[in-house]
C-alpha atoms as a PDB file:
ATOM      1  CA  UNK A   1       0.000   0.000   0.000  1.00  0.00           C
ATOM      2  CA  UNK A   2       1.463   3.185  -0.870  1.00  0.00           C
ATOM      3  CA  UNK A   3       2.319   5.840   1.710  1.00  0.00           C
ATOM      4  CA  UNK A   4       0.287   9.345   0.608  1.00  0.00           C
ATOM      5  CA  UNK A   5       1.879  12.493   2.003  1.00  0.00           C
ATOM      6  CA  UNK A   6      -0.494  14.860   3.262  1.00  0.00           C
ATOM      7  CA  UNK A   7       1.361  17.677   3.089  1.00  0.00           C
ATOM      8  CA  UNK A   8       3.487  17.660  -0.149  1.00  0.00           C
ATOM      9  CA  UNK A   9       6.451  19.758  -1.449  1.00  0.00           C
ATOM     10  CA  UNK A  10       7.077  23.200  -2.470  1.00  0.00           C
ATOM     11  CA  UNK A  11       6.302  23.544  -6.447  1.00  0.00           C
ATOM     12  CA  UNK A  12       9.667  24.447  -7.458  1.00  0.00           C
ATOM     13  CA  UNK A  13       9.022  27.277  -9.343  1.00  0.00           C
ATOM     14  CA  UNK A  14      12.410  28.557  -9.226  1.00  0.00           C
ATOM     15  CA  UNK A  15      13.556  25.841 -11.286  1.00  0.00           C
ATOM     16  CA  UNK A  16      13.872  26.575 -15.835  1.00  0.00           C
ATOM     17  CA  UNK A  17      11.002  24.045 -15.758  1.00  0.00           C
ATOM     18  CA  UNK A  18       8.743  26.108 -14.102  1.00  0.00           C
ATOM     19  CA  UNK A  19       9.846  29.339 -14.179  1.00  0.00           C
ATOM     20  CA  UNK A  20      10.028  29.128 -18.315  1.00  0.00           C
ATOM     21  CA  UNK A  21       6.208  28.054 -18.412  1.00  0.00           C
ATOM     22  CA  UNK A  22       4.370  32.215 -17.769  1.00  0.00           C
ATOM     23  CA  UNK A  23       1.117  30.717 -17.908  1.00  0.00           C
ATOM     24  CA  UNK A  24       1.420  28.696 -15.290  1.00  0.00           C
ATOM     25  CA  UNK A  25       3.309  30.900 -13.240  1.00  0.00           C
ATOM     26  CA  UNK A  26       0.647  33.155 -13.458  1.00  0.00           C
ATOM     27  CA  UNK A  27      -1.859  30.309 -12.866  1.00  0.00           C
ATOM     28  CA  UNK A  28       0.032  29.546  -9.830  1.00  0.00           C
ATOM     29  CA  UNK A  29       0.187  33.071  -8.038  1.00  0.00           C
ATOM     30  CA  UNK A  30      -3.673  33.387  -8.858  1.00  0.00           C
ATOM     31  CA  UNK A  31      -4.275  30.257  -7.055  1.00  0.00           C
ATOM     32  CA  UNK A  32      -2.007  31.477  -4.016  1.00  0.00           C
ATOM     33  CA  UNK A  33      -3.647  35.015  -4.124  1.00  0.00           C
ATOM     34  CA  UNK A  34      -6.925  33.008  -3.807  1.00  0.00           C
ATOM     35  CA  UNK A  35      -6.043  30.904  -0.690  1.00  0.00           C
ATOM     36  CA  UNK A  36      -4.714  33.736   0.988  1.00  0.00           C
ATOM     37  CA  UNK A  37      -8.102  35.350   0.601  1.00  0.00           C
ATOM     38  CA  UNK A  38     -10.176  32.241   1.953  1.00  0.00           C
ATOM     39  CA  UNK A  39      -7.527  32.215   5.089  1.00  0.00           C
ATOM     40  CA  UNK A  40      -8.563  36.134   5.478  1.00  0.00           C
ATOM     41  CA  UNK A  41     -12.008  35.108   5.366  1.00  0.00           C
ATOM     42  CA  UNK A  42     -11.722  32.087   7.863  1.00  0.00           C
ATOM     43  CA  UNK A  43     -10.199  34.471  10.171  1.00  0.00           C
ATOM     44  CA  UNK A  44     -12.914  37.081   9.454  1.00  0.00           C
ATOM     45  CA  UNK A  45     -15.896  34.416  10.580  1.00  0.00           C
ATOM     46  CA  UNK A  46     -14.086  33.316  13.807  1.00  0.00           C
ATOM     47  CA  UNK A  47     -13.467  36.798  14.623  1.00  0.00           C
ATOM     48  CA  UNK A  48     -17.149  37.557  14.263  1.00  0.00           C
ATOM     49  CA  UNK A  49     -18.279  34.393  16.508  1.00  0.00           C
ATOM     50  CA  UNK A  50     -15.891  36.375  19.052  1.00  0.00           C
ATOM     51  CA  UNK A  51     -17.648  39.491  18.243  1.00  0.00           C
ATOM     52  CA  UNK A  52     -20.807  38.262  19.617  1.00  0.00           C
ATOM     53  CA  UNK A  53     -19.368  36.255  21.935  1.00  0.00           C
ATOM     54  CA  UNK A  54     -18.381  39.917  23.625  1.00  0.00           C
ATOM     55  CA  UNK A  55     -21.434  41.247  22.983  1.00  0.00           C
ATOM     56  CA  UNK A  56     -23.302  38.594  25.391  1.00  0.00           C
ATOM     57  CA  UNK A  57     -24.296  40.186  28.790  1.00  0.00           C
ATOM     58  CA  UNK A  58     -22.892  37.202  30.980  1.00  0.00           C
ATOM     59  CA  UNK A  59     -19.547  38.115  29.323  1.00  0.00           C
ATOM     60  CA  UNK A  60     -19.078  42.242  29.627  1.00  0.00           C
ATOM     61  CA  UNK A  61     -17.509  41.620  33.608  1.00  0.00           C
ATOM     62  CA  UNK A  62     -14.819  39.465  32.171  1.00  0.00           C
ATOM     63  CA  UNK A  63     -13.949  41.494  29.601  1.00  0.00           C
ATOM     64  CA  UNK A  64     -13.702  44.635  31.120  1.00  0.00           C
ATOM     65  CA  UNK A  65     -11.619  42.654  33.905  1.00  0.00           C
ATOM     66  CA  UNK A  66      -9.456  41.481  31.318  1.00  0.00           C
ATOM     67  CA  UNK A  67      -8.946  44.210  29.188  1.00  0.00           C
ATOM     68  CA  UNK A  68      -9.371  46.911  31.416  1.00  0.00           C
ATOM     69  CA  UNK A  69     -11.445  48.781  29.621  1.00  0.00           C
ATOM     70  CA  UNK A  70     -15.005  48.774  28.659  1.00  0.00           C
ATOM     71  CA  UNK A  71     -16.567  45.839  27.103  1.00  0.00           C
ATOM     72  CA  UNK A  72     -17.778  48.220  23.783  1.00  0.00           C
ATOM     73  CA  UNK A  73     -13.946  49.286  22.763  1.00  0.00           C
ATOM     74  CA  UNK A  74     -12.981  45.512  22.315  1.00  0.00           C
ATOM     75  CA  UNK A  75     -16.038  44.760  20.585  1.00  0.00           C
ATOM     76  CA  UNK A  76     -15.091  47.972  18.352  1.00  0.00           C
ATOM     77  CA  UNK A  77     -11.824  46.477  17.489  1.00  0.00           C
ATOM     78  CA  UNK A  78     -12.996  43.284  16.634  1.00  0.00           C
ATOM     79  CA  UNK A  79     -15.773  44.875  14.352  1.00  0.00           C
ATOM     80  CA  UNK A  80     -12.778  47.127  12.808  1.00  0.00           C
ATOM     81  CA  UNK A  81     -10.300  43.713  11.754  1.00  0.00           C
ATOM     82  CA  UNK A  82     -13.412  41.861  10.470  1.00  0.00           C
ATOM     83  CA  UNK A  83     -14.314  45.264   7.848  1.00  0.00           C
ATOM     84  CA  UNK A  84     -10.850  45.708   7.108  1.00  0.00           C
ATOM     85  CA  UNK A  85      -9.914  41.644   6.571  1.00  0.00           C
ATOM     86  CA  UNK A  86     -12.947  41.294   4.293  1.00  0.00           C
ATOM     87  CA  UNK A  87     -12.527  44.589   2.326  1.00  0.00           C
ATOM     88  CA  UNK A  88      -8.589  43.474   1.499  1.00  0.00           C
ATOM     89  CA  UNK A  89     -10.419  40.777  -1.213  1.00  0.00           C
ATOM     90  CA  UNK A  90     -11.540  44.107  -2.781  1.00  0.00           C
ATOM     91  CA  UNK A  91      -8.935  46.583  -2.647  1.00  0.00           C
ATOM     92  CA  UNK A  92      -5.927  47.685  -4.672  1.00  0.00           C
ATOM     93  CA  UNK A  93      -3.108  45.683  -3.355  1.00  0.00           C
ATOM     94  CA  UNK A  94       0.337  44.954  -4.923  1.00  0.00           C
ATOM     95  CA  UNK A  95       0.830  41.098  -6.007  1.00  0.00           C
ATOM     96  CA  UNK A  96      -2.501  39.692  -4.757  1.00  0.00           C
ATOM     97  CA  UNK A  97      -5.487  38.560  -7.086  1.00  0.00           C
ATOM     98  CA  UNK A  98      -8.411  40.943  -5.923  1.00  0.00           C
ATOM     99  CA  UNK A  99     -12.193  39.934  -6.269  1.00  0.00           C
ATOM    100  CA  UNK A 100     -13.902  43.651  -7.092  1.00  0.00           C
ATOM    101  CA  UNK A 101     -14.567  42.509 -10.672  1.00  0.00           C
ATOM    102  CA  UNK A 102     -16.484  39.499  -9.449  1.00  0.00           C
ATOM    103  CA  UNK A 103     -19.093  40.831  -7.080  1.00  0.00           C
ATOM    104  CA  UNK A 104     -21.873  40.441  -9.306  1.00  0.00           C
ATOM    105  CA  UNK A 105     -21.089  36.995  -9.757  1.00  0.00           C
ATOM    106  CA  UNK A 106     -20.474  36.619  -5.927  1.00  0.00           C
ATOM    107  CA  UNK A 107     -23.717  38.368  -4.944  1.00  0.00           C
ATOM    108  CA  UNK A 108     -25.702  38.878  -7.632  1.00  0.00           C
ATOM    109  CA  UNK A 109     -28.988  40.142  -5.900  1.00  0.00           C
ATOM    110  CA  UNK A 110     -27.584  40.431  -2.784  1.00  0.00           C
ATOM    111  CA  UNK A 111     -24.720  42.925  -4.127  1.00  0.00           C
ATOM    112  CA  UNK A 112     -26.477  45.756  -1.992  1.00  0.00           C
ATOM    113  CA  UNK A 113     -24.924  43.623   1.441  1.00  0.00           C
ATOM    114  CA  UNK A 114     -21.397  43.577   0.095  1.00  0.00           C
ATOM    115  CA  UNK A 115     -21.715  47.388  -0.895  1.00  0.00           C
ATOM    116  CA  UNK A 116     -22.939  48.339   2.556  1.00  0.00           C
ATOM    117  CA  UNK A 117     -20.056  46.224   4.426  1.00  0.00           C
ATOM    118  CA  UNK A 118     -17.639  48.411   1.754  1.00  0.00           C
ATOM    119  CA  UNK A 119     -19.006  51.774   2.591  1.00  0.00           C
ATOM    120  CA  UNK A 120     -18.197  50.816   6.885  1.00  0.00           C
ATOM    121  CA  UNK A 121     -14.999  50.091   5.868  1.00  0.00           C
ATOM    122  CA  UNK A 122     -14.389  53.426   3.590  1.00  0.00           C
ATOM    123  CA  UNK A 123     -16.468  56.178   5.560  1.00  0.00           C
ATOM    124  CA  UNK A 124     -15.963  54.349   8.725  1.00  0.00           C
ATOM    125  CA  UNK A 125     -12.972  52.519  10.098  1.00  0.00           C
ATOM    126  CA  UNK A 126     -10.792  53.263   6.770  1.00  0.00           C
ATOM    127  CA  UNK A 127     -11.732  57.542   6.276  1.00  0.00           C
ATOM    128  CA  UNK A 128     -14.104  59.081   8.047  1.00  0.00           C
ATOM    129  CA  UNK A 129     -16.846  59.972   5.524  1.00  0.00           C
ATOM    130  CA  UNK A 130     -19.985  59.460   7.614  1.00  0.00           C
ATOM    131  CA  UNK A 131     -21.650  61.536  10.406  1.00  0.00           C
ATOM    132  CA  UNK A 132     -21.140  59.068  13.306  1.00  0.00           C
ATOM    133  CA  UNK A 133     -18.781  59.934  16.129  1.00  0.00           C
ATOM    134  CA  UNK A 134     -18.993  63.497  14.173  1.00  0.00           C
ATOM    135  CA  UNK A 135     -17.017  65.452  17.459  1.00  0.00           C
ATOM    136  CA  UNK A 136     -19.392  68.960  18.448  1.00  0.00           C
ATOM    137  CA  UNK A 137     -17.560  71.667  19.937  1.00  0.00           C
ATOM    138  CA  UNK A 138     -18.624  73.233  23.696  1.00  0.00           C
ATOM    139  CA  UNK A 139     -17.640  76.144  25.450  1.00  0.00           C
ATOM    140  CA  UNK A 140     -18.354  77.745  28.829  1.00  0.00           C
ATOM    141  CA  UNK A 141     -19.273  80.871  29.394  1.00  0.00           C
ATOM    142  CA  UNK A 142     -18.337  83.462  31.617  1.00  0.00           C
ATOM    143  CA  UNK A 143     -15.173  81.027  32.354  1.00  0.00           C
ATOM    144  CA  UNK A 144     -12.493  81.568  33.316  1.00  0.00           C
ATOM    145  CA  UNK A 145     -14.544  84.997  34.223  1.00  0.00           C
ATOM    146  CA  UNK A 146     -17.590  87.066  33.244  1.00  0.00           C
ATOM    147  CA  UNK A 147     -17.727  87.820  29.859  1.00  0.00           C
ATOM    148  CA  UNK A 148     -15.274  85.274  29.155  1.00  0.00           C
ATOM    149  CA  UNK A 149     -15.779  81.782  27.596  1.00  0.00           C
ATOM    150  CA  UNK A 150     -13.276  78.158  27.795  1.00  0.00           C
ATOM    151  CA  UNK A 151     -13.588  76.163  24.992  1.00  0.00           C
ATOM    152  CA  UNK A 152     -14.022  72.478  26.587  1.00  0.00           C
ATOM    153  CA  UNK A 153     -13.111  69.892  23.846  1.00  0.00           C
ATOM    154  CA  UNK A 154     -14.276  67.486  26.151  1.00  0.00           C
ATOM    155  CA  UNK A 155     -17.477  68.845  26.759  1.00  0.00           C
ATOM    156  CA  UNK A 156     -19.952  66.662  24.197  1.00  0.00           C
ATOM    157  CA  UNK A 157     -18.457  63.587  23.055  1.00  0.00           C
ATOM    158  CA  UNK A 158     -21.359  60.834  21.459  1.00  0.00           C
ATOM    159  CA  UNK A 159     -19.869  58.073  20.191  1.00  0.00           C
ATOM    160  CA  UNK A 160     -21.934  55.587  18.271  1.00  0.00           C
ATOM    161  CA  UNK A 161     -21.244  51.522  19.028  1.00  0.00           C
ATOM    162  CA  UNK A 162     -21.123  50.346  15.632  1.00  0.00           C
ATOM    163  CA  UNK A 163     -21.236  46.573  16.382  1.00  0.00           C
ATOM    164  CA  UNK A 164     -24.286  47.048  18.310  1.00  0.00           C
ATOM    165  CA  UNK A 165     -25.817  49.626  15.651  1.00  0.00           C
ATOM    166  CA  UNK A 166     -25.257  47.620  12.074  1.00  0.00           C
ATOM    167  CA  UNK A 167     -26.298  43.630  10.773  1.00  0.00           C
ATOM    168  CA  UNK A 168     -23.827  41.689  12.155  1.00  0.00           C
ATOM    169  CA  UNK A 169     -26.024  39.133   9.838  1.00  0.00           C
ATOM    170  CA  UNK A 170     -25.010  40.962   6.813  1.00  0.00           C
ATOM    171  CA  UNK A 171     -21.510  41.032   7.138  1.00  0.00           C
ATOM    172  CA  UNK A 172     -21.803  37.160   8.100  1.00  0.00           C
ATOM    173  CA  UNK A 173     -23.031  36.441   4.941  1.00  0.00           C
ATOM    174  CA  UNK A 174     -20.936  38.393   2.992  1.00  0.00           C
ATOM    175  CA  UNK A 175     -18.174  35.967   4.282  1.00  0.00           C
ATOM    176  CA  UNK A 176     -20.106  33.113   3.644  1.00  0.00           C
ATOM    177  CA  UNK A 177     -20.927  34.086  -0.133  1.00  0.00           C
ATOM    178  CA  UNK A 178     -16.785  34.947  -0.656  1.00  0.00           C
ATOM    179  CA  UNK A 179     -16.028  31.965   1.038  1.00  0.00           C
ATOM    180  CA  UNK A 180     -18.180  29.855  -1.154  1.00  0.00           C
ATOM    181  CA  UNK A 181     -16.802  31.615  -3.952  1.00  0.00           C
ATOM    182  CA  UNK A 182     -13.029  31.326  -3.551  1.00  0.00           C
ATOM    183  CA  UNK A 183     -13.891  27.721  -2.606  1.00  0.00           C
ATOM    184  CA  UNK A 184     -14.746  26.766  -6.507  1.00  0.00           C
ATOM    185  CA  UNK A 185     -12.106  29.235  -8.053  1.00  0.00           C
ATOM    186  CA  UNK A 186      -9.825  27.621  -5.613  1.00  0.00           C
ATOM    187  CA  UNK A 187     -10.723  23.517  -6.906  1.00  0.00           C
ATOM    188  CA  UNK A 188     -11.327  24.800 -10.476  1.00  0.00           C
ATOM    189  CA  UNK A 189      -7.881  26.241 -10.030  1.00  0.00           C
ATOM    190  CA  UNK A 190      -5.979  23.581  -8.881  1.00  0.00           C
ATOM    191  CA  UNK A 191      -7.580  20.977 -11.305  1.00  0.00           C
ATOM    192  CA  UNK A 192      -6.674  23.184 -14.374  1.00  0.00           C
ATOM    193  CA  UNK A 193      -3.049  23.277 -12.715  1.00  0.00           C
ATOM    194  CA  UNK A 194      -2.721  19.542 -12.166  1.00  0.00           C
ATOM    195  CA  UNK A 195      -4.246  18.564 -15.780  1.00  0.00           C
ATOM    196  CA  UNK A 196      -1.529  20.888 -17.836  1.00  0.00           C
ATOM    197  CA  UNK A 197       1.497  20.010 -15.965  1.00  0.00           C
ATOM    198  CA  UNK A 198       3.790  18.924 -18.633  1.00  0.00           C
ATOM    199  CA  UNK A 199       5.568  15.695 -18.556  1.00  0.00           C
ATOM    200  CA  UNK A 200       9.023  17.329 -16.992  1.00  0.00           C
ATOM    201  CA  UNK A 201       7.272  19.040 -14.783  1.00  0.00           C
ATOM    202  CA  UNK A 202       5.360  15.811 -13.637  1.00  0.00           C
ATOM    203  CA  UNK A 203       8.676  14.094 -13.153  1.00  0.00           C
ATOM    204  CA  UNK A 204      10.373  16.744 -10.900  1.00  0.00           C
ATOM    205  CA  UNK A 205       7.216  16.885  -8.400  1.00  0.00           C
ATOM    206  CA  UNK A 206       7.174  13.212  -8.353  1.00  0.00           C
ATOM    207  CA  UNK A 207      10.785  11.815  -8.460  1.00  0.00           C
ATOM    208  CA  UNK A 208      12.721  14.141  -6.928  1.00  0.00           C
ATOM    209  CA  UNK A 209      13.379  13.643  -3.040  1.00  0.00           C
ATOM    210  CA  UNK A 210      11.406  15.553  -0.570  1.00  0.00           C
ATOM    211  CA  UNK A 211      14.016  16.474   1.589  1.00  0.00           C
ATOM    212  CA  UNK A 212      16.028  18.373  -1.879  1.00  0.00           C
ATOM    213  CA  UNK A 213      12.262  19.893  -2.416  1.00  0.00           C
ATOM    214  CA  UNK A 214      12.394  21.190   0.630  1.00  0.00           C
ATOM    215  CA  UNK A 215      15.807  22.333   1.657  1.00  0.00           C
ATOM    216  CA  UNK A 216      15.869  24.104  -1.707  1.00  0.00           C
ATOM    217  CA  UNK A 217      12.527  25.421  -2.268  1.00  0.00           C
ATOM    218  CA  UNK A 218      10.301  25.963   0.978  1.00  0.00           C
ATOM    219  CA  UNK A 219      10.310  29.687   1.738  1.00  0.00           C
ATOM    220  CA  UNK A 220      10.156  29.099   5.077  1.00  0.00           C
ATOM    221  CA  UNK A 221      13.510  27.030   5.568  1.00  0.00           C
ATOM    222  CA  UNK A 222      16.190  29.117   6.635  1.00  0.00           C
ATOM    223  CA  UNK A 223      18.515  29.642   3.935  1.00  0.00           C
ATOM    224  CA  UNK A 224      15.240  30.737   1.924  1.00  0.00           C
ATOM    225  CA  UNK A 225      12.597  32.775   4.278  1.00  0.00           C
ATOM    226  CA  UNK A 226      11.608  35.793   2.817  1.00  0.00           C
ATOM    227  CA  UNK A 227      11.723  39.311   5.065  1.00  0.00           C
ATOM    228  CA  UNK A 228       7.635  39.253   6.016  1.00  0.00           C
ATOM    229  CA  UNK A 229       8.113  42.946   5.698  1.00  0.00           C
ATOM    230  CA  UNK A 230       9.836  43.247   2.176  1.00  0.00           C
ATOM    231  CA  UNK A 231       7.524  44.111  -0.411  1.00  0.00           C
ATOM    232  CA  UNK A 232       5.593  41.717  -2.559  1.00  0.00           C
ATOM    233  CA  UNK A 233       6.958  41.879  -6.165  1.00  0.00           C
ATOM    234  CA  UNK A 234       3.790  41.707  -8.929  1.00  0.00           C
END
């Protein structure tokens, strides 16, 4: 019975075999691009299951003890990743497939959801273009004497919870739909990969020994890690 590794080896695409071939090099960082997305958007759902989790009444005296703060600011944060992580599919970003020509196909009548959860991120967490949390300026009079007035910057300060004030629902199934989505590119992807794999190519993936795969060719070994904070080349 043969042995199946569950894990694999680093496609070599350093070597003439691979790196001569464009179109599947560009095959290749489309499919990456992809996966990255679907791990933003795994990490986007479990951070909204923590959302509510924080939201729950039996949990605010924990947090606050935890935190040391108020229960709402934590919530807030977690509301600001989740935006942000699921507008990234959608934004301008250097070297990463984006998915802002596909939302009709993602949505279709449902495209008013994914526009809403955009516009939080832009006018919201991202700019501020909307009226919340809009700062209105006090002063008191006859202070510091008669006739005199203190501006007091901290006078009126309303600040709107936003996790407690939008459809958490919404933004939960604007996850789901991407998810779904990236799941199909993902398997279409990777069986139109595996089908045109020339014979050469075949014969490195398959013959040549794991440990030369990966001493030469895994990113993460030391003698080939990339600087996390370099830029990503297109």
């Amino acid at each position: 019975m043969a042995v199946i590794d569950l894990v694999g080896v680093p496609v070599p695409i350093g070597l003439p075999e691979f790196k001569n071939d464009a179109k599947l090099l560009r095959r290749i960082r489309q499919l990456e691009s992809l996966i990255e997305l679907k791990h933003d958007m795994e990490d986007a759902e479990e951070a909204l299951r923590a959302l509510r989790n924080s939201l729950k009444n039996k949990n605010q005296q924990s947090i606050t003890s935890l935190f040391d703060c108020t229960p709402w600011k934590i919530s807030e944060c977690i509301l600001s990743y989740i935006v942000v992580l699921y507008a990234k599919a959608f934004t301008k970003g250097t070297g990463r497939t984006r998915l802002d020509g596909h939302v009709n196909e993602i949505f279709e009548k449902d495209i008013d959801k994914h526009i809403c959860t955009i516009e939080l991120r832009n006018g919201f967490y991202a700019h501020q273009g909307i009226e919340a949390n809009k700062h209105q300026l006090f002063c008191l009079p006859n202070v510091p004497s008669p006739g005199k007035v203190r501006l007091n910057p901290n006078g009126q300060t309303t600040r709107m919870l936003m996790p407690m004030s939008i459809d958490l629902g919404m933004i939960d199934f604007c996850i789901s739909k991407v998810k779904e989505y990236l799941r199909v590119s993902i398997d279409g992807l990777c069986t139109c990969i595996e089908n045109e794999l020339t014979t050469e190519q075949l014969e490195i993936l398959i013959k040549t020994p794991k440990e030369e795969l990966m001493n030469k060719h895994w990113q993460e070994n030391s003698e080939n890690i990339i600087n996390p904070f370099s830029k990503r080349k297109t």
